[in-house]
C-alpha atoms as a PDB file:
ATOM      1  CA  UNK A   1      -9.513 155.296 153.240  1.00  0.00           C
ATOM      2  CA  UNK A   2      -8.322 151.800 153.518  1.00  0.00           C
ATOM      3  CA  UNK A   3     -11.928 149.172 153.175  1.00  0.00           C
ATOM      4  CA  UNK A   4     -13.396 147.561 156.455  1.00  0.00           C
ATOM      5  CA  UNK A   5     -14.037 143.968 155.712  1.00  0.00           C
ATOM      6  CA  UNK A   6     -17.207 142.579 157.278  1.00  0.00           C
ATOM      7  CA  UNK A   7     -16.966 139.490 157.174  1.00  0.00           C
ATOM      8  CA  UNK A   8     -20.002 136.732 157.622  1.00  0.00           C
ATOM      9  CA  UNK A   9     -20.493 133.196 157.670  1.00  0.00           C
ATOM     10  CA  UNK A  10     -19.727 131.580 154.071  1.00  0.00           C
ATOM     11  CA  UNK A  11     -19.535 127.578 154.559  1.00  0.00           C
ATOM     12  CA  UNK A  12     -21.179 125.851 157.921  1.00  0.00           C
ATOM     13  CA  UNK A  13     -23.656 122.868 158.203  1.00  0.00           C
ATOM     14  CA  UNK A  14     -24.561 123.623 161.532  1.00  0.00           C
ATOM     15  CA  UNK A  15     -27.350 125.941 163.150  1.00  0.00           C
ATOM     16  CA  UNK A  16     -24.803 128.730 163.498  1.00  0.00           C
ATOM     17  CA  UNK A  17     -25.358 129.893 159.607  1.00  0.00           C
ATOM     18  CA  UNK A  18     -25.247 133.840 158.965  1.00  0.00           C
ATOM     19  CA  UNK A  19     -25.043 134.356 162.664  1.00  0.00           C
ATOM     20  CA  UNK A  20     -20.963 134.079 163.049  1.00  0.00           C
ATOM     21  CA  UNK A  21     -18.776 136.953 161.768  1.00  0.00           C
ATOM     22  CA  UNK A  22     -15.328 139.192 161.557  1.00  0.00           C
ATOM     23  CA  UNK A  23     -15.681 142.147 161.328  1.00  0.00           C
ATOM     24  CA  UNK A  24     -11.845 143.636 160.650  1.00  0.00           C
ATOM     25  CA  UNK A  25     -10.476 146.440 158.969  1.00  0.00           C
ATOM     26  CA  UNK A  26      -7.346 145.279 156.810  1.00  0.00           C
ATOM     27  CA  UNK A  27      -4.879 147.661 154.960  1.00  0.00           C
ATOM     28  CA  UNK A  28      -6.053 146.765 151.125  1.00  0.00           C
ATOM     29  CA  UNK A  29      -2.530 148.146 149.712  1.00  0.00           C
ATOM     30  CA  UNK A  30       1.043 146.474 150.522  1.00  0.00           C
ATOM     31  CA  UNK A  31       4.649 147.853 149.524  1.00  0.00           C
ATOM     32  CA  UNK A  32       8.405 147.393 150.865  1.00  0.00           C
ATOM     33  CA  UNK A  33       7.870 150.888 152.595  1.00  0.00           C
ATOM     34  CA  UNK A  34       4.966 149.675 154.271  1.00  0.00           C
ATOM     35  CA  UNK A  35       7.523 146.581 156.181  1.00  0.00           C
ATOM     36  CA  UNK A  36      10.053 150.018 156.944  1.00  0.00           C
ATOM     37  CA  UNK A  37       7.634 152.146 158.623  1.00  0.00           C
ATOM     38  CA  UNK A  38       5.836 149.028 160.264  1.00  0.00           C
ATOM     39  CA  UNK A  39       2.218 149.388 158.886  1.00  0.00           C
ATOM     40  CA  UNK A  40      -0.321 147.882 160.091  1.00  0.00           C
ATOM     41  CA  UNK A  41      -2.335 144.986 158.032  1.00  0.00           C
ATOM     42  CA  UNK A  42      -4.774 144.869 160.594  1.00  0.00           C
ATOM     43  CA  UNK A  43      -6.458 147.748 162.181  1.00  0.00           C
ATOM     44  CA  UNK A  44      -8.725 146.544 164.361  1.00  0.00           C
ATOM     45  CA  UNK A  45     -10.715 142.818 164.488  1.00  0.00           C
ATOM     46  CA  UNK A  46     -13.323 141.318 166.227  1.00  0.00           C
ATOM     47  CA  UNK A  47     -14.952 137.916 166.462  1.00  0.00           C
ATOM     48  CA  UNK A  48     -18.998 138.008 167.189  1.00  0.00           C
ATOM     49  CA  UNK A  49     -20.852 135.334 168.281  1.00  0.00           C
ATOM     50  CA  UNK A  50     -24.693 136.110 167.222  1.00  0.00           C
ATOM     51  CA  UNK A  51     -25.719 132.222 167.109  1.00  0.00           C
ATOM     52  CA  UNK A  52     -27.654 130.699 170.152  1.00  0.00           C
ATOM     53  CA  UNK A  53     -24.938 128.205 170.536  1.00  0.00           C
ATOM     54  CA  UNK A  54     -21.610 128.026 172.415  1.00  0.00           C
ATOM     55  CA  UNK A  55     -18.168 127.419 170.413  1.00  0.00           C
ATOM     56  CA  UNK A  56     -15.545 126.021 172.119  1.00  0.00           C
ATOM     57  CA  UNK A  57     -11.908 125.303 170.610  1.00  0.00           C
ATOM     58  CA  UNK A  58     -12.471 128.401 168.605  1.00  0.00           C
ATOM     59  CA  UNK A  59      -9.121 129.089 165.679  1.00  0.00           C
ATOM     60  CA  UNK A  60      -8.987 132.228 163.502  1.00  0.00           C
ATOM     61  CA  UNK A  61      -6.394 131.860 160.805  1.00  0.00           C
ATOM     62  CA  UNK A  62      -5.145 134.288 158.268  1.00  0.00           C
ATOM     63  CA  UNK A  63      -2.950 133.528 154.987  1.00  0.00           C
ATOM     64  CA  UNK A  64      -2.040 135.496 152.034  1.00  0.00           C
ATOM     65  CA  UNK A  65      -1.340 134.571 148.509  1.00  0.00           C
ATOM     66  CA  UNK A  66       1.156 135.272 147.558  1.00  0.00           C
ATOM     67  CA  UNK A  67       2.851 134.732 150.878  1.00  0.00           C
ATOM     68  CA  UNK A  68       3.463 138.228 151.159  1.00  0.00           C
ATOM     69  CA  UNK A  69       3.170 137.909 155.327  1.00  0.00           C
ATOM     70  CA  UNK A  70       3.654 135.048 157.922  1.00  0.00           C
ATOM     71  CA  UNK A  71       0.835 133.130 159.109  1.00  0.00           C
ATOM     72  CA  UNK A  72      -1.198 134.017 161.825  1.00  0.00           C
ATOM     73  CA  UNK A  73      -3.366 131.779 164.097  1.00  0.00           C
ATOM     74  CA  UNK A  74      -5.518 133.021 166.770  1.00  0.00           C
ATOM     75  CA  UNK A  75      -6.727 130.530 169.444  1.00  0.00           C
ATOM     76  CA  UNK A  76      -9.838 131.247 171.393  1.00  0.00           C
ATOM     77  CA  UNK A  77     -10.926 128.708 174.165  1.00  0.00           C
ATOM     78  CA  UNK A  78     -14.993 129.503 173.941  1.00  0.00           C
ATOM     79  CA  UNK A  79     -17.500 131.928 172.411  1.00  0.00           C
ATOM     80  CA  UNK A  80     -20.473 132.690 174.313  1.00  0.00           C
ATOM     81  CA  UNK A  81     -23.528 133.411 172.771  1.00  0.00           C
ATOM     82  CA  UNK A  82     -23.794 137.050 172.273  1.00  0.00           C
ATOM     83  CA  UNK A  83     -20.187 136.896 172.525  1.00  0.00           C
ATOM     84  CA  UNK A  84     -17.929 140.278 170.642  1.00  0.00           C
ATOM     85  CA  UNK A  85     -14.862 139.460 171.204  1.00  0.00           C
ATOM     86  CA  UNK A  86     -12.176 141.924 169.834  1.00  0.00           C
ATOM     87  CA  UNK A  87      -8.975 140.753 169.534  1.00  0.00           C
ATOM     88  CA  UNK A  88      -5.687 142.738 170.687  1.00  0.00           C
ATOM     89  CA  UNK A  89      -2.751 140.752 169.194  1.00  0.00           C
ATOM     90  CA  UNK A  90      -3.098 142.707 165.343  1.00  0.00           C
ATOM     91  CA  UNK A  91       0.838 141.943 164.939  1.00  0.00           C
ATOM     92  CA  UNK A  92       1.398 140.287 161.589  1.00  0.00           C
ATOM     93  CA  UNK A  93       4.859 140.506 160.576  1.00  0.00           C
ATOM     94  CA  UNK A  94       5.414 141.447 156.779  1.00  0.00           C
ATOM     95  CA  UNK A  95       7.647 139.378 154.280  1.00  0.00           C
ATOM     96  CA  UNK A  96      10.234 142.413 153.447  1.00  0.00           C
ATOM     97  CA  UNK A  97      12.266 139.805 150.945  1.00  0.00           C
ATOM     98  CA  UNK A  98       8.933 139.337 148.716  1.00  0.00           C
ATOM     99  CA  UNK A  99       8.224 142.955 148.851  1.00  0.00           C
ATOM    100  CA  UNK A 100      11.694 144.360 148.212  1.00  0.00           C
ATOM    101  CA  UNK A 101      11.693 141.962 145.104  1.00  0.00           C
ATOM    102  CA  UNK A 102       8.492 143.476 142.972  1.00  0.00           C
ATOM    103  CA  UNK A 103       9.161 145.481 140.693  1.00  0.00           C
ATOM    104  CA  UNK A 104       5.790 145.944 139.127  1.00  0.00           C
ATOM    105  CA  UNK A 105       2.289 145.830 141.276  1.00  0.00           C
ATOM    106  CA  UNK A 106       0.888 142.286 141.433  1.00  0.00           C
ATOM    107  CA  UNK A 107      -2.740 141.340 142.556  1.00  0.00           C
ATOM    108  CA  UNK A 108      -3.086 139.227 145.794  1.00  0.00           C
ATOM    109  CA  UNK A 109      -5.424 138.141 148.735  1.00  0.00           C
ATOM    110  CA  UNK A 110      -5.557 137.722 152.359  1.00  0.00           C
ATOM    111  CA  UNK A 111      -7.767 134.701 153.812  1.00  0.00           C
ATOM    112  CA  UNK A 112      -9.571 134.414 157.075  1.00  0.00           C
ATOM    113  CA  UNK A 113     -10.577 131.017 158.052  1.00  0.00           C
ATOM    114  CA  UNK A 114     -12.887 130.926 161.415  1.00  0.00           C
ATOM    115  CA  UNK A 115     -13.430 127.229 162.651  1.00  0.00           C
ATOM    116  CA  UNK A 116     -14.544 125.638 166.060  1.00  0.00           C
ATOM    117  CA  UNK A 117     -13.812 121.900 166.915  1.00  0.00           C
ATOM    118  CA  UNK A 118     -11.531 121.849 163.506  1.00  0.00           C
ATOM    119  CA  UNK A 119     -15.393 122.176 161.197  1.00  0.00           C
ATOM    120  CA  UNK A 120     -15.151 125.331 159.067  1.00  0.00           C
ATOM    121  CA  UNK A 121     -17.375 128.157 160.493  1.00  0.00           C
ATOM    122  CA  UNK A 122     -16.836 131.038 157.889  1.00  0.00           C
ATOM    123  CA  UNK A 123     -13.714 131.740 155.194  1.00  0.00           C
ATOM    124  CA  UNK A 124     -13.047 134.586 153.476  1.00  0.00           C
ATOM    125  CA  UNK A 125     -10.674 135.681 150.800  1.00  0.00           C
ATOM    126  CA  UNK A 126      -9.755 139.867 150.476  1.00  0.00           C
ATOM    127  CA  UNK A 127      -8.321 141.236 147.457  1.00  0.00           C
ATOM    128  CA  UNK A 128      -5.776 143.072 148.221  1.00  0.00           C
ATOM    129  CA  UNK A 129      -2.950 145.246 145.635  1.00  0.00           C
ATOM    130  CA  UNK A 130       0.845 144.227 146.096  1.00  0.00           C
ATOM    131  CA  UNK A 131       3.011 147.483 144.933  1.00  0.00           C
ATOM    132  CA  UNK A 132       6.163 147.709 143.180  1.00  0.00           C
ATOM    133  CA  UNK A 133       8.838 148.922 145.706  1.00  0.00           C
ATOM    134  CA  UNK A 134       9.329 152.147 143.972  1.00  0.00           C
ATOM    135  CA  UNK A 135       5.242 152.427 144.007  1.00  0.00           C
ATOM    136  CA  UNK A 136       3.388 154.777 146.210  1.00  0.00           C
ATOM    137  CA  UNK A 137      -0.427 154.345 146.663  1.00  0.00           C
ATOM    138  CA  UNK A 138      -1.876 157.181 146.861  1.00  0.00           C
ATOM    139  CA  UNK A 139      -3.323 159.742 149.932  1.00  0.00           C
ATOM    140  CA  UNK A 140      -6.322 156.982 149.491  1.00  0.00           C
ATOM    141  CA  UNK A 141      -4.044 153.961 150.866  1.00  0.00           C
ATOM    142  CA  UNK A 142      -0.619 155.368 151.893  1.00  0.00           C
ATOM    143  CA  UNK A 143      -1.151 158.993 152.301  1.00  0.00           C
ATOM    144  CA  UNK A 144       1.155 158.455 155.275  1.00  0.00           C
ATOM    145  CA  UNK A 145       3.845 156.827 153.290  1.00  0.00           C
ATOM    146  CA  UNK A 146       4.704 159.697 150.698  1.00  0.00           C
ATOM    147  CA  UNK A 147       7.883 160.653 152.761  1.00  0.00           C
ATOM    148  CA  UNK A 148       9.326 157.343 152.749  1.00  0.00           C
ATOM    149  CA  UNK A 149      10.053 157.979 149.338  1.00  0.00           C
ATOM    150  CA  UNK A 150      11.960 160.685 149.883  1.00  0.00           C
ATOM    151  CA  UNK A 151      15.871 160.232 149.294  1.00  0.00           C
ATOM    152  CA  UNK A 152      18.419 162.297 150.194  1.00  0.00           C
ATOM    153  CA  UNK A 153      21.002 159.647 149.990  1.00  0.00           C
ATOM    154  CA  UNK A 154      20.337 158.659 146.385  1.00  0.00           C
ATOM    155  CA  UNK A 155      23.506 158.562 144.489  1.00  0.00           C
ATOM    156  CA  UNK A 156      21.861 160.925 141.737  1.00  0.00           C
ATOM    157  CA  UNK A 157      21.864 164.057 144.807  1.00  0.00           C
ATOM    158  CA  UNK A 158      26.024 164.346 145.170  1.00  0.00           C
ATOM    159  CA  UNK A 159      26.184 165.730 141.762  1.00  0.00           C
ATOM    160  CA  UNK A 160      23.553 168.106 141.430  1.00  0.00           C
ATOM    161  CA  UNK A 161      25.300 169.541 144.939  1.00  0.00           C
ATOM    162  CA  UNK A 162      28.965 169.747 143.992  1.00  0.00           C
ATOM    163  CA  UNK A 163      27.453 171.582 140.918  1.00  0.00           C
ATOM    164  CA  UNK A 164      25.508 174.048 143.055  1.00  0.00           C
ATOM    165  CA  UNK A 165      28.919 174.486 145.036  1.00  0.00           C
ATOM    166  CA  UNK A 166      30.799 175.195 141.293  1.00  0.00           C
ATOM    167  CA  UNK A 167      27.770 177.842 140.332  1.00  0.00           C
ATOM    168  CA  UNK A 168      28.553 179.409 144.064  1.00  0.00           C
ATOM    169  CA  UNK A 169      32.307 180.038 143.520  1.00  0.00           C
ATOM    170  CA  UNK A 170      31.894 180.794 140.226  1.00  0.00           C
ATOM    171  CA  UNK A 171      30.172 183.771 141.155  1.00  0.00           C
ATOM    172  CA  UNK A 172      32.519 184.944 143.847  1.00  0.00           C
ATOM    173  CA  UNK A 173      30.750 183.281 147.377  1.00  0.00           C
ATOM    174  CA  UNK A 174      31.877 180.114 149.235  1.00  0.00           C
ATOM    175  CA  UNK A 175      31.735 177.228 147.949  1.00  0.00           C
ATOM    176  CA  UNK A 176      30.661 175.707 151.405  1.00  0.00           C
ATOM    177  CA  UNK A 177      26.951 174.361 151.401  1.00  0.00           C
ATOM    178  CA  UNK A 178      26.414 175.059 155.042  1.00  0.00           C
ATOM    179  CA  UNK A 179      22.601 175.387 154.989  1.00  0.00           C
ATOM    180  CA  UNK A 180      21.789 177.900 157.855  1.00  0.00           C
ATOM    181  CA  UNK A 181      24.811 177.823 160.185  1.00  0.00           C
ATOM    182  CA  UNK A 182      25.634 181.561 158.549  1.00  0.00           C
ATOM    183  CA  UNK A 183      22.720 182.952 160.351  1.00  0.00           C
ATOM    184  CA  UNK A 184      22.036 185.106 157.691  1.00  0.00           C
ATOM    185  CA  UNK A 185      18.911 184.932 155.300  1.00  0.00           C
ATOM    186  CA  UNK A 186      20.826 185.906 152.397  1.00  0.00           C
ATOM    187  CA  UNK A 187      22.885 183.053 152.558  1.00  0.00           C
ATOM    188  CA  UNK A 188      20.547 181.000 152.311  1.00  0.00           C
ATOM    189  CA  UNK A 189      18.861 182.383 149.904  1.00  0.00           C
ATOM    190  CA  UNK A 190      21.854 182.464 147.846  1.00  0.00           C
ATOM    191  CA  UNK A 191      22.482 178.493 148.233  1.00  0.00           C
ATOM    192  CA  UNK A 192      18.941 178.042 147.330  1.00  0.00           C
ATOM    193  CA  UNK A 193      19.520 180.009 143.971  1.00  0.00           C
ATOM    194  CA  UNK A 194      22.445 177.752 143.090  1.00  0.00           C
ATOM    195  CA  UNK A 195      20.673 174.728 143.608  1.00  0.00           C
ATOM    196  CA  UNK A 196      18.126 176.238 141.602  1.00  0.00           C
ATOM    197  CA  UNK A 197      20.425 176.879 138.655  1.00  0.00           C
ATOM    198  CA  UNK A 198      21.998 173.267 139.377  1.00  0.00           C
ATOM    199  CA  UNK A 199      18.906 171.905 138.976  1.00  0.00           C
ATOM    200  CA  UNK A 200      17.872 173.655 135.601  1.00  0.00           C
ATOM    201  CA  UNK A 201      21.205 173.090 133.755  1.00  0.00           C
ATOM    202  CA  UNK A 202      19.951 169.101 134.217  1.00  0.00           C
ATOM    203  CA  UNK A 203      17.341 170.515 131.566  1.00  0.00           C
ATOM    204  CA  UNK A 204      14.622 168.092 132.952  1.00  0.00           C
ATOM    205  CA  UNK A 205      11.069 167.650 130.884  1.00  0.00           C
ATOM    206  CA  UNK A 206       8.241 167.306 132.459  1.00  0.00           C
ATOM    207  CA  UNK A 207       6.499 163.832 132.265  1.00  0.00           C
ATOM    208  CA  UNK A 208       2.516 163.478 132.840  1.00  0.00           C
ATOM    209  CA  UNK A 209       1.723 161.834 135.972  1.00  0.00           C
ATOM    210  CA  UNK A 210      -1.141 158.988 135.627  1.00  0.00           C
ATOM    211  CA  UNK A 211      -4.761 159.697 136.189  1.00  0.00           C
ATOM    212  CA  UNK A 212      -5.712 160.500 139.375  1.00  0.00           C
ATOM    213  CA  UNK A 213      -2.247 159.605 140.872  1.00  0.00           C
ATOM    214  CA  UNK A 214      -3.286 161.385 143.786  1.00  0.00           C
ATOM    215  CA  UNK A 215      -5.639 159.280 144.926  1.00  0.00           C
ATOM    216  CA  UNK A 216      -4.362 155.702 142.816  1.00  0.00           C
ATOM    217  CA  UNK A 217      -1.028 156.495 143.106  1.00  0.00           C
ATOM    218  CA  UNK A 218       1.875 155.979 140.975  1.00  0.00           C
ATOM    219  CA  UNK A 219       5.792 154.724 140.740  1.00  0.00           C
ATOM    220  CA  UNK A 220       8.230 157.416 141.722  1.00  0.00           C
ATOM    221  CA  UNK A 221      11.532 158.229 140.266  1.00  0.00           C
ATOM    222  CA  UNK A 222      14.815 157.892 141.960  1.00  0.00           C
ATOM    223  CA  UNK A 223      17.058 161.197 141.774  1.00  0.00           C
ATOM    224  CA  UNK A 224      19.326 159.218 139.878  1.00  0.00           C
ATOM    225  CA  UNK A 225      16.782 157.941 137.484  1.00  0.00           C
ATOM    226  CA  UNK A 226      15.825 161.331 136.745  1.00  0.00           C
ATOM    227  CA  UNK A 227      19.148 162.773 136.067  1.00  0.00           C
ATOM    228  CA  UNK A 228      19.478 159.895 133.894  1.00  0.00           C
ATOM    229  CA  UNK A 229      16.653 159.866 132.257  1.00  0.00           C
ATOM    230  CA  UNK A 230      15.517 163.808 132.369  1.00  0.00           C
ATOM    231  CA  UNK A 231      12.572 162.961 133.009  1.00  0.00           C
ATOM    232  CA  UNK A 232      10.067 164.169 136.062  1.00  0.00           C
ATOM    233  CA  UNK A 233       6.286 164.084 137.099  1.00  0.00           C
ATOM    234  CA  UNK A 234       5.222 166.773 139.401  1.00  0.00           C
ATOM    235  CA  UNK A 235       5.697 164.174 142.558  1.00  0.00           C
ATOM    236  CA  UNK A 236       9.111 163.038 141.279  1.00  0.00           C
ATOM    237  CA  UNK A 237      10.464 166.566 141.487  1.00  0.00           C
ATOM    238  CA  UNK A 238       9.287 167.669 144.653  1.00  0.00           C
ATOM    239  CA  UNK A 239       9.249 164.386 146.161  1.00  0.00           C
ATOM    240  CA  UNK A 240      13.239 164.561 146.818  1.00  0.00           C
ATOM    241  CA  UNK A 241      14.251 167.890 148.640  1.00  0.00           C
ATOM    242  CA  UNK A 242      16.425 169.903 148.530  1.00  0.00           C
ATOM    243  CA  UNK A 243      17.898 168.897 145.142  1.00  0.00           C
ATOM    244  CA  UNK A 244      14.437 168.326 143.059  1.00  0.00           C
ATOM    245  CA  UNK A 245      12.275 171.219 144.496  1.00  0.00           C
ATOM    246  CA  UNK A 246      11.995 172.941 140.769  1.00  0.00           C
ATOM    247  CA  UNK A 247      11.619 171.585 137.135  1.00  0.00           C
ATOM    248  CA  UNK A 248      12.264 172.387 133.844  1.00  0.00           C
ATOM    249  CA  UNK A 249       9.426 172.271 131.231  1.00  0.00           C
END
C-alpha cells in the first residue's frame, strides 16, 4: 500500500523543535492514467501543534520536482497548542502534459514546507516514482489502475476482428460479430472460438514479465504493439479483452 509520510520538524531555531509535524499520506507512484481517473496525491493530512507555543500566520506549501503537479499553498490563521488540525482541501491538480510525455519512469520528489510568520518550521522532501505512460505500478501502488490500460479502441483490435469475422464465414455462420444479441449460448460460443483462432494465427510468443511485476509493476503492450511485434507477457494478453484473452507459446 501506498507509504504514510510522518513528517517532523527538520529546520527551526525556535522552542518549537521536534514538537511541530505533518502527518500525510501521499500516493508514492505517478502516471498519465493516474491524471484520467483523478487519483489522489494526497490521502489524508494533518497539521499538529505539540509545542507550548501559539503559531499564527501559519503556510503549508507543497512542490514537486519535476513539476509534475501545480503548487499548492495552504493558509492557516493560528495553531493552538495541542492543536491537530486536519486539513480538507487534498485537491492538487496533476500536470497531464508532463505525464503524457514520459516515456520511461523517472525519479522525483514532493516537498512540504511548514512556516509561521514567513521563519521555516519543518521541510520535507518525499521520493516519489514518475511512470512511463504505458507503465502500470503494480497491485502495491495502482492496483486500482490495471483497467485503465485496457484498450478496446487500439488500432491493433480492428484486424484481429474482421479476421475472426473471415474464420466465421469461412466455416458456413454469419459473419456478424453481434456478441449476445442471438440469445443463444452457442453463438457465442462460436464467436469466441473464432476470435480464438484469430488470435493464434497472429502466432504470438510469450515474453517473460519482470520480477515481481505484480507487485513492482511493469510497461504494458499496446494491441498494436503486439501484433507488431508478436510479442506478449501474461498481463499484455489478458490485459486487452476480448481480442488478447489467449496466447500462443
Amino acid at each position: 500500500m501506498p507509504e504514510t509520510n510522518n513528517i517532523e520538524e527538520q529546520t527551526t531555531g525556535t522552542d518549537t523543535s521536534k514538537s511541530i509535524a505533518v502527518n500525510a499520506d501521499i500516493a508514492t507512484s505517478f502516471t498519465f492514467a493516474s491524471h484520467q481517473n483523478a487519483i489522489p496525491v494526497i490521502r489524508s493530512i494533518t497539521v499538529e501543534n505539540d509545542s507550548d507555543q501559539l503559531l499564527e500566520n501559519c503556510q503549508l506549501e507543497l512542490t514537486s520536482s519535476p513539476a509534475f503537479l501545480r503548487a499548492k499553498t495552504w493558509n492557516i490563521d493560528r495553531l493552538f497548542p495541542g492543536d491537530k488540525l486536519p486539513l480538507t482541501d487534498r485537491k492538487v491538480d496533476l500536470d497531464p502534459h508532463y505525464l503524457s510525455g514520459l516515456n520511461e519512469a523517472e525519479r522525483g520528489e514532493i516537498r512540504l514546507r511548514l512556516t509561521a510568520n514567513q521563519n521555516t518550521l519543518l521541510e520535507e522532501h518525499l521520493p516519489i516514482r514518475l511512470l512511463a505512460r504505458d507503465e502500470w505500478g503494480g497491485v502495491a501502488d495502482m492496483a486500482e489502475l490495471l483497467p485503465a490500460f485496457v484498450m478496446p479502441n487500439d488500432p491493433g483490435i480492428p484486424p484481429v476482428l474482421r479476421a475472426a469475422a473471415e474464420r466465421l464465414v469461412a466455416h458456413g455462420h454469419s459473419g456478424g460479430l453481434d456478441g449476445y444479441q442471438s440469445g443463444k449460448p452457442e453463438r457465442a460460443y462460436i464467436l469466441t472460438a473464432a476470435i480464438y483462432s484469430a488470435v493464434a494465427g497472429l502466432r504470438l510468443h510469450y515474453s517473460e514479465p519482470p520480477a515481481s511485476f505484480e507487485m513492482r509493476g511493469q510497461k504494458v503492450r499496446r494491441p498494436s504493439v503486439v501484433c507488431e511485434e508478436k510479442l506478449a507477457t501474461c498481463l499484455d494478453s489478458s490485459g486487452n479483452p476480448p481480442i488478447f484473452s489467449t496466447r500462443q507459446k
